[in-house]
Structures are given as structure tokens and as C-alpha cells.
N, C-alpha and C. Protein backbone atom coordinates (compact mmCIF):
# COMPACT_ATOMS: atom_id res chain seq x y z
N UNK A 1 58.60 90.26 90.08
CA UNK A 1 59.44 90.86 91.08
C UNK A 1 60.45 91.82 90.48
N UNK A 2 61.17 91.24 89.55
CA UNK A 2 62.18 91.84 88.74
C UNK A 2 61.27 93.38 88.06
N UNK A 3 60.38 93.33 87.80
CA UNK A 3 59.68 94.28 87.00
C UNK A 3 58.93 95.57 88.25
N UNK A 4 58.92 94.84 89.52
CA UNK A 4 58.55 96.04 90.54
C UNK A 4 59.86 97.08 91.03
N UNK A 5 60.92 95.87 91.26
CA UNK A 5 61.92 96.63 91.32
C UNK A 5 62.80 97.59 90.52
N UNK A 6 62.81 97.65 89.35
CA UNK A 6 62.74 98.64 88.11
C UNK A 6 61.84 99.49 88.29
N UNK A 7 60.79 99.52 88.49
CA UNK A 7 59.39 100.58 88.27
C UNK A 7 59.86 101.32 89.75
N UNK A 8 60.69 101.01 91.06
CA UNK A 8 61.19 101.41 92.27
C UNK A 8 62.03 102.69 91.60
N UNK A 9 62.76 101.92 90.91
CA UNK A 9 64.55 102.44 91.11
C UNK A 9 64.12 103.62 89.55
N UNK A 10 63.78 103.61 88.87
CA UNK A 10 62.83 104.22 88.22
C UNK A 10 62.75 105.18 88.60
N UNK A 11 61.82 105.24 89.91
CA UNK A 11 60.87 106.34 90.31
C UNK A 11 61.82 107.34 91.36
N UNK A 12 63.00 106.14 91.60
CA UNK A 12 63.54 107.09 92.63
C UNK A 12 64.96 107.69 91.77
N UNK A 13 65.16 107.46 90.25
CA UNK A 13 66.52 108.03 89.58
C UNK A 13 65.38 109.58 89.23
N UNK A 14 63.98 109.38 88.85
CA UNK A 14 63.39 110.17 88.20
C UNK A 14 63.04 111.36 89.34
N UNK A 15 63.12 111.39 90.95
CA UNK A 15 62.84 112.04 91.57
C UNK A 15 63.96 112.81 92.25
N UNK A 16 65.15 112.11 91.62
CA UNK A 16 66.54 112.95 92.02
C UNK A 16 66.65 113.69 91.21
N UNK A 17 66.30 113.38 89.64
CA UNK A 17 66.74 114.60 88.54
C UNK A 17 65.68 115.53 88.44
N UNK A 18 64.71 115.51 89.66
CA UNK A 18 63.82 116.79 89.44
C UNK A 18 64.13 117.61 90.68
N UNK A 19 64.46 116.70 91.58
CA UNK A 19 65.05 117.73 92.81
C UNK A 19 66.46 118.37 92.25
N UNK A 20 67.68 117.72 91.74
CA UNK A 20 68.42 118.44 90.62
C UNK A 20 68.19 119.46 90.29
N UNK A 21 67.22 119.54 89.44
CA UNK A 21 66.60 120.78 88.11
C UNK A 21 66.56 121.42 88.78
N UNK A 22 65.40 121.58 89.83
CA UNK A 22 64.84 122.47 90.99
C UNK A 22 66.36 123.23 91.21
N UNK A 23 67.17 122.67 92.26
CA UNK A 23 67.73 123.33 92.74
C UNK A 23 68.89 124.30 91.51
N UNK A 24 69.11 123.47 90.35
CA UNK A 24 70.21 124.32 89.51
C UNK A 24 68.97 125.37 88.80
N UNK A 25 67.44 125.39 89.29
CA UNK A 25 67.04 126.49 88.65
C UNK A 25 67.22 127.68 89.58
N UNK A 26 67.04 127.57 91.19
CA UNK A 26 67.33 128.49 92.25
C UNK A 26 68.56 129.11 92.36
N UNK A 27 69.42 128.24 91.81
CA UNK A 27 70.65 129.11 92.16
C UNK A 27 70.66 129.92 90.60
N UNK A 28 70.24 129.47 89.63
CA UNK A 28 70.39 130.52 88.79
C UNK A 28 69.45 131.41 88.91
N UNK A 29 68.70 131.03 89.47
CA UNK A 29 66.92 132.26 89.56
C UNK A 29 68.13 133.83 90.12
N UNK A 30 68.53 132.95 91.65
CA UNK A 30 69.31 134.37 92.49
C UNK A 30 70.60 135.11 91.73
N UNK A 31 71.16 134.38 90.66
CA UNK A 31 72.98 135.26 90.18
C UNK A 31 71.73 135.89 88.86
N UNK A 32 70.89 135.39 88.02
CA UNK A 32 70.48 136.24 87.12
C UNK A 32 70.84 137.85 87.19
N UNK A 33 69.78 138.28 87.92
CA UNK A 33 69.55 139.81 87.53
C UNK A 33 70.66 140.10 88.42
N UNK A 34 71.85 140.06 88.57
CA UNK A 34 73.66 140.49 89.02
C UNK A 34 73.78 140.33 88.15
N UNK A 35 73.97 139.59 87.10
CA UNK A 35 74.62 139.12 85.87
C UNK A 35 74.15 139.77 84.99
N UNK A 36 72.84 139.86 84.57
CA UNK A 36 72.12 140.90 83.42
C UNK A 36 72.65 142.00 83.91
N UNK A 37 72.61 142.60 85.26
CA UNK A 37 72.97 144.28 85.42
C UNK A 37 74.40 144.34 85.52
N UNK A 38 75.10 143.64 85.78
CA UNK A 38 76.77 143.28 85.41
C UNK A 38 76.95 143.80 83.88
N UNK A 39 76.53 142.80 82.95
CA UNK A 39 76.37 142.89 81.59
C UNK A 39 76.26 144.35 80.87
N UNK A 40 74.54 144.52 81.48
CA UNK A 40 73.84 145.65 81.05
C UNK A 40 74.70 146.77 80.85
N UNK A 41 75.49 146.82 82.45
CA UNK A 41 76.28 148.33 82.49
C UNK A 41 77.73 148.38 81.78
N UNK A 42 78.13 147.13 81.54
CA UNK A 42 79.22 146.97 80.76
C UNK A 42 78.71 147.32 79.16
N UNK A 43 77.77 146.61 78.71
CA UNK A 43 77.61 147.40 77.47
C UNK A 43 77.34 148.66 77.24
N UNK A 44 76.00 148.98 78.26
CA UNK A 44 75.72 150.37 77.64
C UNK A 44 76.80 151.78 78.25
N UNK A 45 77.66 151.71 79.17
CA UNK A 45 78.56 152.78 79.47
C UNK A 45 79.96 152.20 78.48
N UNK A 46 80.23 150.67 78.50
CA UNK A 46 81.11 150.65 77.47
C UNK A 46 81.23 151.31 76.06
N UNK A 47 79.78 151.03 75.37
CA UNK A 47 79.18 151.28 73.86
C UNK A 47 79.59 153.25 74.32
N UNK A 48 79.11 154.34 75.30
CA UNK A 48 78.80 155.41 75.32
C UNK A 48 80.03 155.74 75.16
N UNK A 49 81.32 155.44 76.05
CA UNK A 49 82.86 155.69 76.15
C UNK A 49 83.46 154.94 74.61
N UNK A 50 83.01 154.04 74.06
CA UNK A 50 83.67 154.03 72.82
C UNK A 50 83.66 154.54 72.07
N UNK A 51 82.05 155.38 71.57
CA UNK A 51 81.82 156.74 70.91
C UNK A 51 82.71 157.41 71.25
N UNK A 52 82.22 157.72 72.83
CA UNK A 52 83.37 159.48 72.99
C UNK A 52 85.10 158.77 72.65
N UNK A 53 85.68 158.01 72.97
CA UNK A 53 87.12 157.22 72.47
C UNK A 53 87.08 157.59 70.98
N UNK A 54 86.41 156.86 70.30
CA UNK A 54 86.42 156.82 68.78
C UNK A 54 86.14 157.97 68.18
N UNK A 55 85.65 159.26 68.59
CA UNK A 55 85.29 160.63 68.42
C UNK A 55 87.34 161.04 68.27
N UNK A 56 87.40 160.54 69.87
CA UNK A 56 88.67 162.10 69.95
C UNK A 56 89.53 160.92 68.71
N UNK A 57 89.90 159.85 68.79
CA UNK A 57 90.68 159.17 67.59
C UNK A 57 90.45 159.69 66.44
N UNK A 58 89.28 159.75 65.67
CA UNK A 58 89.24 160.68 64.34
C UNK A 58 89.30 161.97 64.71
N UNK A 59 89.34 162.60 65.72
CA UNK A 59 89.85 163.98 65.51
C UNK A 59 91.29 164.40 65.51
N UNK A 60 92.25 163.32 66.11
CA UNK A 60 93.31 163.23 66.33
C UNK A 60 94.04 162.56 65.28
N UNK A 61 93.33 161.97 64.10
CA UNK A 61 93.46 161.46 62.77
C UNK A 61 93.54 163.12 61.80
N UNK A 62 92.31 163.54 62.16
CA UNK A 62 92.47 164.84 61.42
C UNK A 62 93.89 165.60 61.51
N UNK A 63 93.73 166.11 62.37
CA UNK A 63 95.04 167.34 62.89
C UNK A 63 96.51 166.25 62.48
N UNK A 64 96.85 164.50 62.31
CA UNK A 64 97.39 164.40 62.27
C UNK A 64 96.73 163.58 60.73
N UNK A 65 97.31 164.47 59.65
CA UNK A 65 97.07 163.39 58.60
C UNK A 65 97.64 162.63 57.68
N UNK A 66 98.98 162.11 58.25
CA UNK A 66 100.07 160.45 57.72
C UNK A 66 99.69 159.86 58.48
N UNK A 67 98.76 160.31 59.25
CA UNK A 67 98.22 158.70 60.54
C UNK A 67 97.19 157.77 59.85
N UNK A 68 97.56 156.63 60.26
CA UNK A 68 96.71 155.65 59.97
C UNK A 68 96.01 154.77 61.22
N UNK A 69 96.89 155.21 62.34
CA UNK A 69 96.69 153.95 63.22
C UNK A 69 95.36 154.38 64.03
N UNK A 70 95.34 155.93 64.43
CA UNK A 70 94.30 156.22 65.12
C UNK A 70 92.99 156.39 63.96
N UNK A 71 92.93 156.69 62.75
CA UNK A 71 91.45 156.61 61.96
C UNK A 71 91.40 154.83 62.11
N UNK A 72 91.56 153.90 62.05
CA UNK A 72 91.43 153.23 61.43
C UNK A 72 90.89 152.18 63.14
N UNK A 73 91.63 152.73 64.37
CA UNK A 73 91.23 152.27 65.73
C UNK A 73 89.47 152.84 66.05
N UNK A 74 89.97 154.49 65.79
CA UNK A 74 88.70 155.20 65.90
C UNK A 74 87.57 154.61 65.44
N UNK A 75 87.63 154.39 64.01
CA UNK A 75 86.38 153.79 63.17
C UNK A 75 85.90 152.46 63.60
N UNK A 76 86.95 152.21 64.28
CA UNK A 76 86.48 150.45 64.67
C UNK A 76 85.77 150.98 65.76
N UNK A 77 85.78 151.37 66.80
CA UNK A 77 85.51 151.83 67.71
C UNK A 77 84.24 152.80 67.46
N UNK A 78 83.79 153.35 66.59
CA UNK A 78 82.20 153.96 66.25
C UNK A 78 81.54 152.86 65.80
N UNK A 79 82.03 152.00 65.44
CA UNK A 79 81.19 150.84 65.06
C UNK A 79 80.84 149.99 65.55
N UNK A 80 82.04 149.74 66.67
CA UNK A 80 81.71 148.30 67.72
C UNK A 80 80.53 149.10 68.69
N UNK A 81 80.73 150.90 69.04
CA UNK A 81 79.77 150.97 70.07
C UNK A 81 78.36 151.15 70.18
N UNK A 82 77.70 151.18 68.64
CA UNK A 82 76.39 151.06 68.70
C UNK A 82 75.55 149.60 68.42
N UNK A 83 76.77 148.34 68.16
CA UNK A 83 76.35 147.08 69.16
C UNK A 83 76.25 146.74 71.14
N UNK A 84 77.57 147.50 70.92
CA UNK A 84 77.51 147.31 72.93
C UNK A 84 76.38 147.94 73.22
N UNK A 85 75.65 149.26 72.61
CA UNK A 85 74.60 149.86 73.51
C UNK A 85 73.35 148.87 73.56
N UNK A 86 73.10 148.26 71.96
CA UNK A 86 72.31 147.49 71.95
C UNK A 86 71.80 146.01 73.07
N UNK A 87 73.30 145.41 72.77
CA UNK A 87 73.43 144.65 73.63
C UNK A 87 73.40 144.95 75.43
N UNK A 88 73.72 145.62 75.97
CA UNK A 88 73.80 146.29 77.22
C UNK A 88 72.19 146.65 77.46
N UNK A 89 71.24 147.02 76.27
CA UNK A 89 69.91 147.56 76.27
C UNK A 89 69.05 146.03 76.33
N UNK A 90 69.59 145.14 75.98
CA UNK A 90 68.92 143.91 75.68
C UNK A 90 69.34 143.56 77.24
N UNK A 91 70.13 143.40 78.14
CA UNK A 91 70.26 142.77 78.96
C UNK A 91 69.58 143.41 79.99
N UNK A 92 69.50 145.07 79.66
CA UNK A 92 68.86 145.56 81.01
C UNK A 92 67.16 145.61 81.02
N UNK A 93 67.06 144.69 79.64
CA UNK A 93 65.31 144.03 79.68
C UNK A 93 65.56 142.94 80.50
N UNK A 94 66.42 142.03 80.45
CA UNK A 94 65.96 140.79 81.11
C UNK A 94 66.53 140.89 82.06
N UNK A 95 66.53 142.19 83.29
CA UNK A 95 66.44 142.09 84.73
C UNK A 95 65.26 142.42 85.16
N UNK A 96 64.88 140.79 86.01
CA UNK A 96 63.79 140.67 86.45
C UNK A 96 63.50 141.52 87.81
N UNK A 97 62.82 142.44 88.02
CA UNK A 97 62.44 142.86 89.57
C UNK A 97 61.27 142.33 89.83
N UNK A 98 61.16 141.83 90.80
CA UNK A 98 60.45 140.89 91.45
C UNK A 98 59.47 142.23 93.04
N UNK A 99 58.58 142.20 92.87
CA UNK A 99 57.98 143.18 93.76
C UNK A 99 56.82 142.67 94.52
């Protein structure tokens, strides 16, 4: 008796954590591709505007040259933006369109 009722309670903990799954996979199925194209456009127009940012900073390093603060922002800034494009390029693969 003891051993049917286990093999019950069993079957019914094991059929809640798949209706669970199910549903925390639907709601992520629908915010995905918002979130990748959220992402996407934050990196790759972020990464494009940090170039052009980090451009006028070393030119504004030039014409001013006891500066340190803008070469040294600038350069960070040519460097961080050809990760954001990457990254922003990676996310706008994994939006799924569904047709």
C-alpha cells in the first residue's frame, strides 16, 4: 500500500515540474527575440557612436596636446567599440523569426 502511494505522489510531483518547465519555457519563448533586438541595437549603434565619440576625443587630444584625459577616454572608447559591434552582431543572430 505504502509503495502505491509513493509511485501516486511521484507521478503527480513529476507532472507539476513538467507543466512548470513548459510554461517558464513560453514565457521565455515570447520576451526572447525583444530582448536579443533590445540587446542587438544597443550594441551595434552603441559600438558605431563609440567609434565616432572616440574619433572626435583623439582629435581633440591632438589640437590639445597637455591633455591626457581625452586620449586616454578616446582610446578606451576605440577599443570597447569593436566588442559592442561584435556582441550586438551575435545577438542579432539569435533573433528568431518565426514565419
Amino acid at each position: 500500500m505504502k509503495q502505491g502511494f509513493e509511485a501516486k505522489v511521484t507521478t503527480l510531483t513529476n507532472s507539476l515540474d513538467l507543466e512548470r518547465a513548459r510554461q517558464k519555457y513560453r514565457r521565455s519563448a515570447r520576451l526572447r527575440p525583444t530582448i536579443f533586438s533590445i540587446l542587438a541595437t544597443l550594441g551595434i549603434f552603441g559600438g558605431i557612436s563609440a567609434l565616432f565619440v572616440g574619433l572626435v576625443f583623439v582629435v581633440i587630444h591632438g589640437v590639445l596636446s597637455g591633455d591626457v584625459t581625452f586620449n586616454r577616454v578616446g582610446t578606451g572608447l576605440l577599443i570597447v567599440a569593436i566588442p559592442m559591434i561584435l556582441i550586438g552582431s551575435v545577438f542579432l543572430d539569435e533573433i528568431e523569426v518565426k514565419k
